[in-house]
Protein backbone atom coordinates (compact mmCIF):
# COMPACT_ATOMS: atom_id res chain seq x y z
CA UNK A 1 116.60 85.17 100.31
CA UNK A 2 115.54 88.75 99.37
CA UNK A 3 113.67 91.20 101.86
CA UNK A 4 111.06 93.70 100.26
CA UNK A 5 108.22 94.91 100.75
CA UNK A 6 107.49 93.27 97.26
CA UNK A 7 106.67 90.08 99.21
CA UNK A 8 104.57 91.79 102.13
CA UNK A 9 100.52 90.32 102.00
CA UNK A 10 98.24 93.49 100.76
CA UNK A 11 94.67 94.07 101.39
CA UNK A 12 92.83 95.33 97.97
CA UNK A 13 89.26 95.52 99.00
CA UNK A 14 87.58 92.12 99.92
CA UNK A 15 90.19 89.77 98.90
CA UNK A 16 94.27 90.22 100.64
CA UNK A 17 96.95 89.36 98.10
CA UNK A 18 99.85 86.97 98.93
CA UNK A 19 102.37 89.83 97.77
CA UNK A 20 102.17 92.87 96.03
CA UNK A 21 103.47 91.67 92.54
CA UNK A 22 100.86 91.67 89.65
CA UNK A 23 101.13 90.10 86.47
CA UNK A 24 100.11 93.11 84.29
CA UNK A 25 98.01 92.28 80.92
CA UNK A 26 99.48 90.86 78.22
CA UNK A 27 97.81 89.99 74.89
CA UNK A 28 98.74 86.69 73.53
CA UNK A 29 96.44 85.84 70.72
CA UNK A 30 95.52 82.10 71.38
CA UNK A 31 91.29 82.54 71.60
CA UNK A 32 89.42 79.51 70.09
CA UNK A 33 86.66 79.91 67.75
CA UNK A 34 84.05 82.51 69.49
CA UNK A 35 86.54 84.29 71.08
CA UNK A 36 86.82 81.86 73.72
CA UNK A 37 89.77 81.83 76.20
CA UNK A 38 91.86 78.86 75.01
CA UNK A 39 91.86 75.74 77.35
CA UNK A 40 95.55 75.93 77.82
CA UNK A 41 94.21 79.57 79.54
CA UNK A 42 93.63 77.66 82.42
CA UNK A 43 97.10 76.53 82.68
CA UNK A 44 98.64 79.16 81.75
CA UNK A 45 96.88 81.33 84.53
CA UNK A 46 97.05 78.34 86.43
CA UNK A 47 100.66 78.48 86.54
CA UNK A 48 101.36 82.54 87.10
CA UNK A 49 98.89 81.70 90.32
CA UNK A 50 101.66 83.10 92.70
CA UNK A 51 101.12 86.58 91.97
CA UNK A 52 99.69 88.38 94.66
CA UNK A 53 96.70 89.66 91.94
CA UNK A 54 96.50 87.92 88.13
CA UNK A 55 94.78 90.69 85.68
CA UNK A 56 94.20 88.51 82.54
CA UNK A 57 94.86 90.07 78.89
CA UNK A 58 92.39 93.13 77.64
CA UNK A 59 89.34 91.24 76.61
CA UNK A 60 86.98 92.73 74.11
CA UNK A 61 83.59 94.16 75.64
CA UNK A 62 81.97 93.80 72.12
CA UNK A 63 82.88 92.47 68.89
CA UNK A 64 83.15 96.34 67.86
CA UNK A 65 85.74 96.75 70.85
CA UNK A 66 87.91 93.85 68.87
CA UNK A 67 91.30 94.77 67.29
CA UNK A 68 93.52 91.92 66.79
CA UNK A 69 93.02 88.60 66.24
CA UNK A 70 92.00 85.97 68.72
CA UNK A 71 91.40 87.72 71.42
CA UNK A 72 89.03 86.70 73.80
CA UNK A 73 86.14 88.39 74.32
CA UNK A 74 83.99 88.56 77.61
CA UNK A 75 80.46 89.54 75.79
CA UNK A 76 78.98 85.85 75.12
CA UNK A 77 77.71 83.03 77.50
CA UNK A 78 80.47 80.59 76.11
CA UNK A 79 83.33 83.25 76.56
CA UNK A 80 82.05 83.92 79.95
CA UNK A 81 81.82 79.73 80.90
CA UNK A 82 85.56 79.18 79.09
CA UNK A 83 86.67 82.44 81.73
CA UNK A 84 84.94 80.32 84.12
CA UNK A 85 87.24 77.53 84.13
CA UNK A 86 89.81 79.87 84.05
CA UNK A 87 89.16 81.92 87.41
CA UNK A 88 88.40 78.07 89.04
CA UNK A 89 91.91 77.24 88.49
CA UNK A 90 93.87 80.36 89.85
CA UNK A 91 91.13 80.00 92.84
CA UNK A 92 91.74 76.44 93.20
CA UNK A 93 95.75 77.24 93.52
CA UNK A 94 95.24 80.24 95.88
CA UNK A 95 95.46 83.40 93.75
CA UNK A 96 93.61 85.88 92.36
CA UNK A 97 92.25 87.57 89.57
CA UNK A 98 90.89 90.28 87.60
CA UNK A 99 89.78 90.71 83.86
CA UNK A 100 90.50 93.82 82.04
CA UNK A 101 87.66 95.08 79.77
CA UNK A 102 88.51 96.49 76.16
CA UNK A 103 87.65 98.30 73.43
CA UNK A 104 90.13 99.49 71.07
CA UNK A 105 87.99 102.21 69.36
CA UNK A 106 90.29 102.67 66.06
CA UNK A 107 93.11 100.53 66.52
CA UNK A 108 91.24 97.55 64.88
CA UNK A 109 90.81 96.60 60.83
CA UNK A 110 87.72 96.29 58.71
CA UNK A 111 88.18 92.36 58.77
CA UNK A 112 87.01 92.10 62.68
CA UNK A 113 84.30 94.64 62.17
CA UNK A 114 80.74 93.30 62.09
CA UNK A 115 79.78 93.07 57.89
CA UNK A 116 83.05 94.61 57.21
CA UNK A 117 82.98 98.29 58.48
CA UNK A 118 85.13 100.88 59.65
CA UNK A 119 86.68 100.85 63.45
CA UNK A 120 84.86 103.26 65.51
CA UNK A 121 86.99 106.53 66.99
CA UNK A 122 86.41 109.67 68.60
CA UNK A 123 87.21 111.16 65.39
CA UNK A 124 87.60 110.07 61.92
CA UNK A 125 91.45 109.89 62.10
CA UNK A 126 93.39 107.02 61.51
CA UNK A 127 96.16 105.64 63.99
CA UNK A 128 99.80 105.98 61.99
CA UNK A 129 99.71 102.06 63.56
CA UNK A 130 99.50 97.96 63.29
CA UNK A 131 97.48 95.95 63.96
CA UNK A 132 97.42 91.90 64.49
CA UNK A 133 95.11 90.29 61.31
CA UNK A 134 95.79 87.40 59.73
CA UNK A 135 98.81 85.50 61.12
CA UNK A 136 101.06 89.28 60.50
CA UNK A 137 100.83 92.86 61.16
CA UNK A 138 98.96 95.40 59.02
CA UNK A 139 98.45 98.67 59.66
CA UNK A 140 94.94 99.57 60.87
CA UNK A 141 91.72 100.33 59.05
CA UNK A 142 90.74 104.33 58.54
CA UNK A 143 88.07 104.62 61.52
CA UNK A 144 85.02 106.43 61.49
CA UNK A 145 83.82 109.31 64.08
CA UNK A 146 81.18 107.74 66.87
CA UNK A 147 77.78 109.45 66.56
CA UNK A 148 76.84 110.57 70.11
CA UNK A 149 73.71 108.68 70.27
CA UNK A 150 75.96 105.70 69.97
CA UNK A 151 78.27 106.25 72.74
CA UNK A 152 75.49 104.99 75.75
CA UNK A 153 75.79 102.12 74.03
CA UNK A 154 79.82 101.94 74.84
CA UNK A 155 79.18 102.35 78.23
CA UNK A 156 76.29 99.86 78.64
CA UNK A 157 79.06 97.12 76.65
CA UNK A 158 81.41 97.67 79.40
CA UNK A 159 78.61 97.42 81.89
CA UNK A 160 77.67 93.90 80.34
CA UNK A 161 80.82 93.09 80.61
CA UNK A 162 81.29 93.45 83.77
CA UNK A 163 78.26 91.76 84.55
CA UNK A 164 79.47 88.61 82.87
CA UNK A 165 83.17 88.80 84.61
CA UNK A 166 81.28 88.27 88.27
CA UNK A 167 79.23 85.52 86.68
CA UNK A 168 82.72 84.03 85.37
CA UNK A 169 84.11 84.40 88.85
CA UNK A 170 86.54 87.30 88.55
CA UNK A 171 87.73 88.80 91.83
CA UNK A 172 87.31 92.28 89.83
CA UNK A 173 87.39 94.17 86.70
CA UNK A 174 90.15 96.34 85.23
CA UNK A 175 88.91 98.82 82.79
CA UNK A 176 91.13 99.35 79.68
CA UNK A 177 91.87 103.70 79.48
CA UNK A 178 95.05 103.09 78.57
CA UNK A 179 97.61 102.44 75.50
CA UNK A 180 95.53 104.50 72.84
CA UNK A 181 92.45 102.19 73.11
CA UNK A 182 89.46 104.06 72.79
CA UNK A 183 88.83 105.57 76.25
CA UNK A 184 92.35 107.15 75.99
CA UNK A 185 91.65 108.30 72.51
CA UNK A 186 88.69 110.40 73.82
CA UNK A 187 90.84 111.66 76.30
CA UNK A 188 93.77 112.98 74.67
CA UNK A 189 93.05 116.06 72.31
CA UNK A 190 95.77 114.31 69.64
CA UNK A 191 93.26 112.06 68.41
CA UNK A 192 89.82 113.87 69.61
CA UNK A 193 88.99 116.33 67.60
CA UNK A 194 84.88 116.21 68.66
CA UNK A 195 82.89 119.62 69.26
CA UNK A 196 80.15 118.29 71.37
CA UNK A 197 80.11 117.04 74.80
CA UNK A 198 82.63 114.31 74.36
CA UNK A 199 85.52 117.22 72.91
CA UNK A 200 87.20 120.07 73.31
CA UNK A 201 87.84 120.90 76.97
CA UNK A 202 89.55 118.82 79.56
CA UNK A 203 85.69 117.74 81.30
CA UNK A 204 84.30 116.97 77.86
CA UNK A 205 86.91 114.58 76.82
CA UNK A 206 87.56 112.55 80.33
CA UNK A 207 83.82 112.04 80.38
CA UNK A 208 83.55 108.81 78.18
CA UNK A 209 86.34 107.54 80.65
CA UNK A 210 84.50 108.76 83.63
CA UNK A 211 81.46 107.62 82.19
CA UNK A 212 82.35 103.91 81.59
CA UNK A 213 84.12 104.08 85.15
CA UNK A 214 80.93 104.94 87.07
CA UNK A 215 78.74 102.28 84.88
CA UNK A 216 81.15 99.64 85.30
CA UNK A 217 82.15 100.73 89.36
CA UNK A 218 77.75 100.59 89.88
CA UNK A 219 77.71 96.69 88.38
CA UNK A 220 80.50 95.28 89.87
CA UNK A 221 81.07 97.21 93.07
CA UNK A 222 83.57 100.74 93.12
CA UNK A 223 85.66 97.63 95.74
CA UNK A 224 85.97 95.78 92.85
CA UNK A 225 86.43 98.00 89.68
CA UNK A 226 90.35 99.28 88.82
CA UNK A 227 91.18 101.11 85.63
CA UNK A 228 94.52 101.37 83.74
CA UNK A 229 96.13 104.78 82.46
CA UNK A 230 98.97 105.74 80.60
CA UNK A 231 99.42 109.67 80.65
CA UNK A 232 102.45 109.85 78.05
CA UNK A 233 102.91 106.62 76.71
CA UNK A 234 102.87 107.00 72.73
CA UNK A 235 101.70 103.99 71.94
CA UNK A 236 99.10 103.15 68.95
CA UNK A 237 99.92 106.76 67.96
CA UNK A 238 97.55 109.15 71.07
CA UNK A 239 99.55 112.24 72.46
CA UNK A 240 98.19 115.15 74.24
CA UNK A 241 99.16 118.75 74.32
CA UNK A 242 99.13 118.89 78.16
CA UNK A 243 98.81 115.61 79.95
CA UNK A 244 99.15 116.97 83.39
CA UNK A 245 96.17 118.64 83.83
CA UNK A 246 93.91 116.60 81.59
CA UNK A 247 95.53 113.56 84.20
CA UNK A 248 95.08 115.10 87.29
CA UNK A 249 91.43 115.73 86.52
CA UNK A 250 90.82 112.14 85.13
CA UNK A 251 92.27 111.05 88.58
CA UNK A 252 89.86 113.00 90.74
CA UNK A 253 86.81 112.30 88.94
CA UNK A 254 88.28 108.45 89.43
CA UNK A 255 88.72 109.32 93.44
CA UNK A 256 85.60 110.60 93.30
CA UNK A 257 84.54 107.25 92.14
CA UNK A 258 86.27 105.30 94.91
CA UNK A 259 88.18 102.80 92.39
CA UNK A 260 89.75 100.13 94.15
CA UNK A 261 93.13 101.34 92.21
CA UNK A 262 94.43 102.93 89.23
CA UNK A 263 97.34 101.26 87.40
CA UNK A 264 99.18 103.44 86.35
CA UNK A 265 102.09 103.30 83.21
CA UNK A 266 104.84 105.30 84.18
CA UNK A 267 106.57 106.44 80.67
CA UNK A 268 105.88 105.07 77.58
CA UNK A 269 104.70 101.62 77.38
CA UNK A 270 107.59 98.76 76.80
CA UNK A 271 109.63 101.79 76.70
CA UNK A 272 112.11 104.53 78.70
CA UNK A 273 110.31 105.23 82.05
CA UNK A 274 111.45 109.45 81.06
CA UNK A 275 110.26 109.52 77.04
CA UNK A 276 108.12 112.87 78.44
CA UNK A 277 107.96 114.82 81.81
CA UNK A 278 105.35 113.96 84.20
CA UNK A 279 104.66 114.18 87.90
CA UNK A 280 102.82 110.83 89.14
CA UNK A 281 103.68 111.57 92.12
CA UNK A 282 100.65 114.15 91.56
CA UNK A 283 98.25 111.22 90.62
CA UNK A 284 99.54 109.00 93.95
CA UNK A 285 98.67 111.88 96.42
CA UNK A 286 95.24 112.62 94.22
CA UNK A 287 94.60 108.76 94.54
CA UNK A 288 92.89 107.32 97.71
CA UNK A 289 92.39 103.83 96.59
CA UNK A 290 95.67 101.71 95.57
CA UNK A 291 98.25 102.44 92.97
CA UNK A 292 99.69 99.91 90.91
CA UNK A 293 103.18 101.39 89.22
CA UNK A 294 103.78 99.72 85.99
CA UNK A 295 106.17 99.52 83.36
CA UNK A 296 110.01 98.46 83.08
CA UNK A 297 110.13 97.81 86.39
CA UNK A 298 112.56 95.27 88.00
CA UNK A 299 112.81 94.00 91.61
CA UNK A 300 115.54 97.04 92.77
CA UNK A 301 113.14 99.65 91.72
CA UNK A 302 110.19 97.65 92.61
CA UNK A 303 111.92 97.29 96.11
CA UNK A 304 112.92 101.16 95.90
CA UNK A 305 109.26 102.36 94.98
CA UNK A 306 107.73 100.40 97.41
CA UNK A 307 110.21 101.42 100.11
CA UNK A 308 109.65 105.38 99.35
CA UNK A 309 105.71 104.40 99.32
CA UNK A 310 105.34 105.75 95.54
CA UNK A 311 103.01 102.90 95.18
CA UNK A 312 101.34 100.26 96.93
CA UNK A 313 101.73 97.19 94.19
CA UNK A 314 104.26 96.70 91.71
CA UNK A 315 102.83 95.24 87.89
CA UNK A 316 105.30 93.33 85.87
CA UNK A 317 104.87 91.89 82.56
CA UNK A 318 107.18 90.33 79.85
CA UNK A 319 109.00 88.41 83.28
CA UNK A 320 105.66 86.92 83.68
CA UNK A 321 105.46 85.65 80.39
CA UNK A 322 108.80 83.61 80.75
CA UNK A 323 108.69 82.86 84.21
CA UNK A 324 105.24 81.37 85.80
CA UNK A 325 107.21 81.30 89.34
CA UNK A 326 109.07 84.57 89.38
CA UNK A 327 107.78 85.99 92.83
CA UNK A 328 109.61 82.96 93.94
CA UNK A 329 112.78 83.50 91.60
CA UNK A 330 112.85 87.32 92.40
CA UNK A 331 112.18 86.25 96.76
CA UNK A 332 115.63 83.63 96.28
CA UNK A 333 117.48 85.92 93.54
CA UNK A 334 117.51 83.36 91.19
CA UNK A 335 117.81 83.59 87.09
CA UNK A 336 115.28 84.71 85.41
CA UNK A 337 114.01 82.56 82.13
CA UNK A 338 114.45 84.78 78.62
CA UNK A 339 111.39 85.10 76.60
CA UNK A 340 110.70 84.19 73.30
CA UNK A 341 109.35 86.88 71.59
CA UNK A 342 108.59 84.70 68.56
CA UNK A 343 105.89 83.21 70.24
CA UNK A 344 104.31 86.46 72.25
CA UNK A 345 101.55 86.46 69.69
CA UNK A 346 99.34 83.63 68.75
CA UNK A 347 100.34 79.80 68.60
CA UNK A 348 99.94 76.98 71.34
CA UNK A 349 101.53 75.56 73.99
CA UNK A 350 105.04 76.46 72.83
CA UNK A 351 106.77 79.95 74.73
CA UNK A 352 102.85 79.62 76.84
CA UNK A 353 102.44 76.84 78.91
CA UNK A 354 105.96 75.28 78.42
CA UNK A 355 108.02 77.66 80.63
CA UNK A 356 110.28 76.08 83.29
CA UNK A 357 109.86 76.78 87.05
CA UNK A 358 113.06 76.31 89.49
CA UNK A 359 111.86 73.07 90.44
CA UNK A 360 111.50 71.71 87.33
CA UNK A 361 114.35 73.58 86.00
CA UNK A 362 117.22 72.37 88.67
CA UNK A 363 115.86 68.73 87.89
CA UNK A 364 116.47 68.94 83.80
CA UNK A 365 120.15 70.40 84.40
């Protein structure tokens, strides 16, 4: 049996985690009509249980913050009651969990938008990207630059939001800055281009970010509010000219805050851990509150990070996907389960609910 500090208890505010593995968001497409988790959700959760903290897949704040299809949504009474039997279930089996709040800003397509219109951006550039419409991927609609007497109303969607995850019995809320969604399009000078208050300097463009942080930290509790960055991934086409600096402020102002953590991807999303130079170490010392390290990471470097105290909680994501028990397969060093990436993305029960654990496994062979 493995020995790591992957396996040690963890206190993250009110609640202390079994171990430090999390099961990192991962969209899988299966909403019912409304937007409503799907009931095999609950199983599905149900089953990943184990991990010292659950954070579900990004779930849209508004039907504006929607860019793919069925995904659920956390912005009406019968998304917040089918989260509701969700959060029972991981409860019921010991664990716990988070939601993480989303709004994709321009990575979205005219057929989601309310009567038809255009995605909403920082500015009226469109993502060189896909999206998820319509059983296949398309590439997304041309967006169309927020007016600044619309953004309060971005922040006060995330502030429902949150409202709504309490009253569906999430242990916390993870807000989405990361992976080109909107927040990180504000934030990165690639794809804001604004002259007002929301552009142009560092401060101007991590205050949406900031913004939506503090709104969101005042409803639910700074003890219960974490927020997800990704300073160089490339994904849904974002880039900035000097990521250090705009990260290291971002990370203050978020200190400043008292977050419960920032989770952090290291590198480029799915991808190399190196695709650009960057010191996180920077954002760890900057950070007072918890640091979840994410991306490509397996149980040596999890047990290396850990070890060198380069972060406090290790998130893992595909391996959840294909194996519901695998802080008990990584704690014995047993095979992992491959995924099927044929079924990442909408469909039932099949590569969701159907995945073997050891027990079950050793008794089919």
């Amino acid at each position: 049996m493995s020995v790591s500090k992957l396996f040690d208890p963890y206190k993250l505010g009110a609640v202390t985690l079994s171990n430090r593995a999390v099961m990192a968001p991962l969209t899988r497409n299966r909403a019912v009509a409304g937007f409503v988790p799907n009931p095999l959700a609950i199983e599905y959760y149900g089953q990943r249980a184990s991990a010292g903290l659950l954070i579900t897949e990004a779930s849209q704040v508004s039907q504006q913050g929607q860019g793919y299809q069925d995904t659920p949504g956390i912005y009406t009474k019968e998304q917040v009651a089918g989260w509701r039997k969700v959060t029972d279930r991981v409860h019921e089996r010991g664990g716990h969990i988070y939601i993480q709040l989303w709004h994709v800003g321009r990575i979205s397509h005219t057929t989601l938008q309310e009567n038809g219109g255009a995605p909403v951006a920082p500015s009226a550039i469109r993502a060189n990207t896909k999206t998820f419409v319509g059983g296949s991927f398309a590439d997304v609609s041309e967006p169309r630059a927020l007016e600044i007497g619309e953004i309060p109303g971005i922040i006060d969607s995330f502030k429902r939001a949150s409202a709504n995850a309490l009253e569906a019995g999430f242990d916390g809320v993870e807000i989405h800055g990361a992976n080109g969604y909107l927040l990180d399009q504000f934030a990165k000078d690639g794809s804001n281009k604004r002259t007002d208050a929301y552009g142009g300097p560092i401060e101007n463009r991590a205050r949406l970010m900031i913004e939506v942080a503090q709104a969101v930290a005042a409803e639910a509790g700074a003890d219960r509010t974490g927020i997800r960055i990704s300073p160089v991934t490339p994904a849904n086409d974002v880039s900035d000219s000097n990521p250090q600096p705009l990260f290291d402020h971002i990370v203050d102002q978020l200190n400043a805050l008292k977050l419960i953590y920032i989770h952090v991807i290291e590198g480029a999303t799915g991808g190399p851990r190196d695709n650009a130079p960057f010191d996180y170490d920077s954002l760890r010392k900057r950070f007072s509150g918890t640091y979840i390290a994410n991306n490509g990471y397996n149980f040596k470097l999890a047990t290396e990070v850990l070890d060198k105290n380069k972060a406090d909680l290790i998130a893992f994501g595909k391996p959840f996907i294909s194996n519901p028990d695998l802080v008990e397969r990584l704690k014995l060093g047993a095979p992992l389960n491959d995924f099927d990436k044929a079924t990442f993305y909408g469909g039932g029960a099949k590569g969701y609910t159907d995945y073997p654990v050891l027990g079950r496994q050793a008794a089919a062979e």
